[in-house]
Protein backbone atom coordinates (compact mmCIF):
# COMPACT_ATOMS: atom_id res chain seq x y z
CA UNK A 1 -89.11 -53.96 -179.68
CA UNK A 2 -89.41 -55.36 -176.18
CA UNK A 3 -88.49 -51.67 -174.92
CA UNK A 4 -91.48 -50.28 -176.32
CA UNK A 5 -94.02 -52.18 -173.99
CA UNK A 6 -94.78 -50.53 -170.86
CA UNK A 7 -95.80 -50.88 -167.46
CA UNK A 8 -97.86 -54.26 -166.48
CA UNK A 9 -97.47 -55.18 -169.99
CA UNK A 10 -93.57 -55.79 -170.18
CA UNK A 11 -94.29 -57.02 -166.10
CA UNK A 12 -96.91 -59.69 -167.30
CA UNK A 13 -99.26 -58.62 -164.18
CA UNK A 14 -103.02 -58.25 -163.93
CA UNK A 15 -104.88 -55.90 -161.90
CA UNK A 16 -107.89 -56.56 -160.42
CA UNK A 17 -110.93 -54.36 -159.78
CA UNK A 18 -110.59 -54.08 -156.20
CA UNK A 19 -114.91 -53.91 -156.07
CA UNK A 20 -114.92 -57.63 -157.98
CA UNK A 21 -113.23 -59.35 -155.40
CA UNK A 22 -113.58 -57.27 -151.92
CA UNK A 23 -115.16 -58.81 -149.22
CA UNK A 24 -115.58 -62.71 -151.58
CA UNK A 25 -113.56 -64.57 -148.19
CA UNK A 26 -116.34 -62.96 -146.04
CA UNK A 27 -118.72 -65.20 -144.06
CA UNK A 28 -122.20 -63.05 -144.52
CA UNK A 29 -125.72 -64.01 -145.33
CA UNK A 30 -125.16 -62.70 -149.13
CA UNK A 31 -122.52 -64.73 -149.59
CA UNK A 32 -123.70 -68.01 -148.18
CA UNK A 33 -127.01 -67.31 -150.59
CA UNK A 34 -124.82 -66.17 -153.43
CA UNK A 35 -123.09 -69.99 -152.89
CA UNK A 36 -126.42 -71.76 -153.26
CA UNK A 37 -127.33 -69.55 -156.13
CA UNK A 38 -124.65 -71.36 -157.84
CA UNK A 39 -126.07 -74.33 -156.91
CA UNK A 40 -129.25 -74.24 -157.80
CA UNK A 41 -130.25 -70.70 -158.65
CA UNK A 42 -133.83 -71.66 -158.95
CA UNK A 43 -135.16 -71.81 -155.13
CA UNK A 44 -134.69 -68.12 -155.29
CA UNK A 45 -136.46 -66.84 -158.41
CA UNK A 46 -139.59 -65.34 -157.33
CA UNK A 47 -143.08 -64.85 -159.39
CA UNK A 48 -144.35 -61.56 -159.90
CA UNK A 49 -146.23 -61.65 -157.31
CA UNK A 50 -143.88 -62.58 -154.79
CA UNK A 51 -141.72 -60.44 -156.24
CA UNK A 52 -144.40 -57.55 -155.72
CA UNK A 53 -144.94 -58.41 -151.65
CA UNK A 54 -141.01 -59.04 -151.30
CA UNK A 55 -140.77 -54.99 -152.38
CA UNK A 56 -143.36 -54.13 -149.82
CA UNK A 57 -146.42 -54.26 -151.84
CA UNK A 58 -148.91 -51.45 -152.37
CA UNK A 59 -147.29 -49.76 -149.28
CA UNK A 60 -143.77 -49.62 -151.35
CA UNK A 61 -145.77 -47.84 -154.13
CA UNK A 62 -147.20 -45.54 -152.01
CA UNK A 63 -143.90 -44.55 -150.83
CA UNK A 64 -142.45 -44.43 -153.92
CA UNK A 65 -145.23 -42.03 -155.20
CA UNK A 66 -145.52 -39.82 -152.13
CA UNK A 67 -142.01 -38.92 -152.35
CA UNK A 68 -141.34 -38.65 -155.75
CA UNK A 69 -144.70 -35.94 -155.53
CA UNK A 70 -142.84 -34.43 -152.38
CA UNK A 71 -139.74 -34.36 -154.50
CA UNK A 72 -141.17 -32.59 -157.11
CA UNK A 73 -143.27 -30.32 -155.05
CA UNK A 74 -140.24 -29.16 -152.94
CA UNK A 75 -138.55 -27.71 -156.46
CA UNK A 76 -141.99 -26.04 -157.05
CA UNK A 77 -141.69 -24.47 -154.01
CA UNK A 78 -138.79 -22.92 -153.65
CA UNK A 79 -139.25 -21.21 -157.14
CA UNK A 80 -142.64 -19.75 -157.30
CA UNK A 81 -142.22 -18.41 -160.46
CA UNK A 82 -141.68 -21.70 -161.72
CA UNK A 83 -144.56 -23.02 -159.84
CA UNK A 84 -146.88 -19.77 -161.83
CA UNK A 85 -145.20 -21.25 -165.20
CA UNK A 86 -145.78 -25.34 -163.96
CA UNK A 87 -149.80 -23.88 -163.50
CA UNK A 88 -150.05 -22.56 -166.98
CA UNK A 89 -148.24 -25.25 -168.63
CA UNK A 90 -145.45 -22.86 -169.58
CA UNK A 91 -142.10 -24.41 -168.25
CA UNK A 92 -139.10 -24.76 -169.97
CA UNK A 93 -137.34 -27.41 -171.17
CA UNK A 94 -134.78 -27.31 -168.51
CA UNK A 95 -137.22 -26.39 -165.77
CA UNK A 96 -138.65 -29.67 -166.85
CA UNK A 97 -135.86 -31.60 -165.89
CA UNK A 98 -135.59 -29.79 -162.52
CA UNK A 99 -138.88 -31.23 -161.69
CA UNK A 100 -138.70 -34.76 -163.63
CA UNK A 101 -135.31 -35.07 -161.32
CA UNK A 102 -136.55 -34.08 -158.36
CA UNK A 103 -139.57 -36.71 -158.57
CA UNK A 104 -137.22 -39.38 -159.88
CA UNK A 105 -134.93 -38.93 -157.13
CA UNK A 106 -137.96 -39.03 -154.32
CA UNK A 107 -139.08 -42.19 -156.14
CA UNK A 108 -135.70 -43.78 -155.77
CA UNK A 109 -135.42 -43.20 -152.37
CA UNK A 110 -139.26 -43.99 -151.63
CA UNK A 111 -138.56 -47.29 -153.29
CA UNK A 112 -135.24 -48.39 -151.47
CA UNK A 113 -137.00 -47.31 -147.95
CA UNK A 114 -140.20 -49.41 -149.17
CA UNK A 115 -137.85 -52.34 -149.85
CA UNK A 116 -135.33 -52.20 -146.95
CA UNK A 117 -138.38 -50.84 -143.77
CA UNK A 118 -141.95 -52.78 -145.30
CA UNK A 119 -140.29 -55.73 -147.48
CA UNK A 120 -138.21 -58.38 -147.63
CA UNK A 121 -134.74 -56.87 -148.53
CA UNK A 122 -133.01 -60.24 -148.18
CA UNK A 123 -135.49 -61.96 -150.47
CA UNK A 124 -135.43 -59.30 -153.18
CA UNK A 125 -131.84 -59.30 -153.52
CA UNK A 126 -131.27 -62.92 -153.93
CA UNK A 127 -134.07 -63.15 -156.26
CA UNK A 128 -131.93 -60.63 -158.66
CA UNK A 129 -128.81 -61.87 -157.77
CA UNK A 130 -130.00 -65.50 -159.25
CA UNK A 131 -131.80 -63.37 -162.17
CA UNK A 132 -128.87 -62.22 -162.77
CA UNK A 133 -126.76 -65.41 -163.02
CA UNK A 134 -128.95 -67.09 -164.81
CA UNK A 135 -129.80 -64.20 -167.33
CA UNK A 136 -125.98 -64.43 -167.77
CA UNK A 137 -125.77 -67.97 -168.68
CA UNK A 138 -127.55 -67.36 -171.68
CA UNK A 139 -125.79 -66.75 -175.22
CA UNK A 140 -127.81 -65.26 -178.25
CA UNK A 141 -127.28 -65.84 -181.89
CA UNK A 142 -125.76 -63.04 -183.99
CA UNK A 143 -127.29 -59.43 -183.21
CA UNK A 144 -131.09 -59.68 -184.25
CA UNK A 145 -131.68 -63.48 -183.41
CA UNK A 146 -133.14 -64.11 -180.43
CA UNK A 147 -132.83 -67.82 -180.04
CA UNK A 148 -130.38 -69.42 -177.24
CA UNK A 149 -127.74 -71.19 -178.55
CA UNK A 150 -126.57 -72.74 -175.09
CA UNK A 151 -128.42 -74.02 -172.03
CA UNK A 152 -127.28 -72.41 -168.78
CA UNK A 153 -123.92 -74.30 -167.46
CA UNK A 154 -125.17 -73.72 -163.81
């Protein structure tokens, strides 16, 4: 029976995901913060609103929406008979998508320039990375409960 077991199995080794652990003996500014987030993950949550000017604000949206229109404009025009079709409310289902993905993509680009050039990219990042620990720390109860069962063990 022993035969039958194979590779790091029989060899009793673990593999690690090399993008888990790359880069954790680094001394950088998102690791000293992800430290104190362990801490006390609470000086970094933000409120809405600070969430809001930490993304750049209104300027962020505009961004966001001015590129995800140039996005979507771009596909329009480089298939005018598309465009004739978007006019009467005609396009297909796939056409659709052509445009939906071009906007999406303009808006996800509009949003991480927004963030990184007229926000606080540092601030916004450690507010999700302590979201993010802290969302983890909590347990539910079965599948359709939504009660904790367990305080977070920061």
């Amino acid at each position: 029976m022993p035969g039958m077991l194979a590779g790091s199995v029989r060899e009793r080794k673990k593999f690690f995901n090399k993008a888990f652990i790359g880069g954790w003996s680094d001394f950088t500014a998102s690791n000293d913060a992800a430290d104190q987030i362990v801490e006390s993950p609470d000086r970094f949550l933000c409120s809405q609103s600070e969430l809001f000017e930490a993304t750049g604000g209104w300027s962020t949206f505009g961004l966001t929406m001015g590129l995800a229109g140039v996005g979507a404009t771009a596909i329009l025009m480089t298939k005018p008979g598309m465009a004739a079709h978007f006019g009467r409310g005609q396009l297909k289902l796939m056409e659709w998508a052509m445009v939906g993905g071009a906007a999406a993509v303009g808006g996800c680009i509009g949003q991480q320039m927004g963030i990184q050039n007229l926000g606080d990219a540092t601030k916004y990042n450690n507010h999700w990375m302590a979201y993010t620990f802290i969302k983890s720390q909590n347990r539910f109860l079965g599948e359709t409960s939504n009660v904790l069962t367990d305080a977070p063990t920061y």
